[in-house]
C-alpha atoms as a PDB file:
ATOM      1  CA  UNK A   1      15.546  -7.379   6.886  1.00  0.00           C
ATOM      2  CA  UNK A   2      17.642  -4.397   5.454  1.00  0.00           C
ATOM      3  CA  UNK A   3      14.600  -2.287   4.711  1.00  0.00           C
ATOM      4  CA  UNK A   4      14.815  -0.212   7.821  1.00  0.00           C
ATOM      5  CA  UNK A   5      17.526   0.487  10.104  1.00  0.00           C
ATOM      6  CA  UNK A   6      17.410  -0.189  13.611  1.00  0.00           C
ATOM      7  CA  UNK A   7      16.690   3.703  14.898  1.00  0.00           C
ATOM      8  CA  UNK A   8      14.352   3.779  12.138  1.00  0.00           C
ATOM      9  CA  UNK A   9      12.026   0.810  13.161  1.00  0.00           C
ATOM     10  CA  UNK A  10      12.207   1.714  16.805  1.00  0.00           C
ATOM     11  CA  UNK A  11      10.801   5.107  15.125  1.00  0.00           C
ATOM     12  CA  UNK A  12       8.443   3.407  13.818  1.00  0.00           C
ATOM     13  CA  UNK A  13       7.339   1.083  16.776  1.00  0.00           C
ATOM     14  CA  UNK A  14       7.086   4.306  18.506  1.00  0.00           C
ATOM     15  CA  UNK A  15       4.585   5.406  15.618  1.00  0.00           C
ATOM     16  CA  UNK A  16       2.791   2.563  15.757  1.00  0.00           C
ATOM     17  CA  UNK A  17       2.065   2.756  19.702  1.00  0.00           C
ATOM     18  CA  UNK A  18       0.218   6.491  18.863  1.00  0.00           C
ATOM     19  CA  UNK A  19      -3.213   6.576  18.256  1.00  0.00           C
ATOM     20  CA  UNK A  20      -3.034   7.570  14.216  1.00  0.00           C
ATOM     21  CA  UNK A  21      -0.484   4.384  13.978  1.00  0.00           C
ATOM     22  CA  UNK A  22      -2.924   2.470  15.316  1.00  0.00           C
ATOM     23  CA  UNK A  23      -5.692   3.563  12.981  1.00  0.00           C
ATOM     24  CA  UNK A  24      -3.136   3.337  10.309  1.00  0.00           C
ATOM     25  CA  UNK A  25      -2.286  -0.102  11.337  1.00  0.00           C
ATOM     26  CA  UNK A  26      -5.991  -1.183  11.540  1.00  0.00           C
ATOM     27  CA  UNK A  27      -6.935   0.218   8.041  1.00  0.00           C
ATOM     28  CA  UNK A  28      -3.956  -1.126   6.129  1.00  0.00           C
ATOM     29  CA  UNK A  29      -5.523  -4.418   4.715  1.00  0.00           C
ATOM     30  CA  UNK A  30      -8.186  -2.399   3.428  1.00  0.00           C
ATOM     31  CA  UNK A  31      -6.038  -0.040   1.806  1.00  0.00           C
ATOM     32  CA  UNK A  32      -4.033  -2.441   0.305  1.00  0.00           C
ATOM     33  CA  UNK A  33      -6.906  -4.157  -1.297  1.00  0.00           C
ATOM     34  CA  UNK A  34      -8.757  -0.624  -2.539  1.00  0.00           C
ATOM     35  CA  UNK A  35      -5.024  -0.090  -4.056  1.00  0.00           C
ATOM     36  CA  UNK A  36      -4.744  -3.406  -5.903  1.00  0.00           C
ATOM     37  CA  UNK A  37      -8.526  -3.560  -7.009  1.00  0.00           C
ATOM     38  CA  UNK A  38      -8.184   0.319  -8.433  1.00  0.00           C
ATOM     39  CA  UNK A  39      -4.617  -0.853 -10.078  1.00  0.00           C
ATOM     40  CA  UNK A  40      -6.275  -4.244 -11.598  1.00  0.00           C
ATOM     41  CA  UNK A  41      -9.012  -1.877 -13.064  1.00  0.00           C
ATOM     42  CA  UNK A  42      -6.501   0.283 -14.693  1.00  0.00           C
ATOM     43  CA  UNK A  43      -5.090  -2.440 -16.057  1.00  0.00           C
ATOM     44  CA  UNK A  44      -7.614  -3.818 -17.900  1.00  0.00           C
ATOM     45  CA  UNK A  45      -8.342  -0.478 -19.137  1.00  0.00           C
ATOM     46  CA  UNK A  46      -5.073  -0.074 -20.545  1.00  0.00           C
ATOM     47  CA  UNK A  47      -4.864  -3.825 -21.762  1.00  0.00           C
ATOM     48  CA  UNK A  48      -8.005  -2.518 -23.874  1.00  0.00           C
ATOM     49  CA  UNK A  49      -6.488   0.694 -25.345  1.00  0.00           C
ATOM     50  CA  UNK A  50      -3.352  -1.647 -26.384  1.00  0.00           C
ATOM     51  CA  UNK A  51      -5.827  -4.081 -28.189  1.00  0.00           C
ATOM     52  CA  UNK A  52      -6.631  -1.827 -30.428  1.00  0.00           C
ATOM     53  CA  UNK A  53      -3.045  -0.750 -31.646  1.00  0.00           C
ATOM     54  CA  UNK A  54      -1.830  -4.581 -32.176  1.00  0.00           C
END
Protein backbone atom coordinates (compact mmCIF):
# COMPACT_ATOMS: atom_id res chain seq x y z
CA UNK A 1 0.00 0.00 0.00
CA UNK A 2 2.62 2.77 0.87
CA UNK A 3 0.04 5.12 2.32
CA UNK A 4 0.67 4.20 5.89
CA UNK A 5 3.47 2.64 7.56
CA UNK A 6 3.24 -0.36 9.48
CA UNK A 7 3.29 1.39 13.25
CA UNK A 8 0.99 3.76 11.76
CA UNK A 9 -1.86 1.32 10.66
CA UNK A 10 -1.49 -0.76 13.76
CA UNK A 11 -2.22 2.91 15.26
CA UNK A 12 -4.87 3.04 13.49
CA UNK A 13 -6.39 -0.54 13.99
CA UNK A 14 -6.01 0.38 17.52
CA UNK A 15 -8.26 3.55 16.70
CA UNK A 16 -10.57 1.78 15.01
CA UNK A 17 -11.23 -0.89 17.94
CA UNK A 18 -12.33 2.46 20.32
CA UNK A 19 -15.68 3.40 20.46
CA UNK A 20 -15.33 7.00 18.40
CA UNK A 21 -13.44 4.72 15.58
CA UNK A 22 -16.20 2.77 15.47
CA UNK A 23 -18.71 5.57 15.06
CA UNK A 24 -16.26 7.05 12.71
CA UNK A 25 -16.08 3.89 10.82
CA UNK A 26 -19.92 3.49 10.71
CA UNK A 27 -20.59 7.11 9.47
CA UNK A 28 -17.94 7.23 6.78
CA UNK A 29 -20.11 6.27 3.68
CA UNK A 30 -22.34 8.91 4.63
CA UNK A 31 -19.79 11.40 4.92
CA UNK A 32 -18.29 10.63 1.88
CA UNK A 33 -21.44 11.03 -0.03
CA UNK A 34 -22.58 14.54 1.93
CA UNK A 35 -18.82 15.53 0.75
CA UNK A 36 -19.19 14.63 -2.93
CA UNK A 37 -22.94 15.82 -3.25
CA UNK A 38 -21.86 19.41 -1.48
CA UNK A 39 -18.59 19.38 -3.96
CA UNK A 40 -20.88 18.44 -7.19
CA UNK A 41 -23.11 21.45 -6.09
CA UNK A 42 -20.24 23.76 -6.01
CA UNK A 43 -19.39 22.76 -9.10
CA UNK A 44 -22.13 23.51 -10.98
CA UNK A 45 -22.21 26.75 -9.32
CA UNK A 46 -18.93 27.63 -10.45
CA UNK A 47 -19.45 25.99 -14.01
CA UNK A 48 -22.29 28.81 -14.05
CA UNK A 49 -20.19 31.84 -12.96
CA UNK A 50 -17.57 30.64 -15.80
CA UNK A 51 -20.47 30.65 -18.43
CA UNK A 52 -20.83 33.90 -18.21
CA UNK A 53 -17.11 35.05 -18.78
CA UNK A 54 -16.66 32.72 -22.07
Amino acid sequence: MGEFTQPEIQELVKFYNTDLGKKLASKQLNLAQRGMAMGQSWGIEVQGIAAKYN
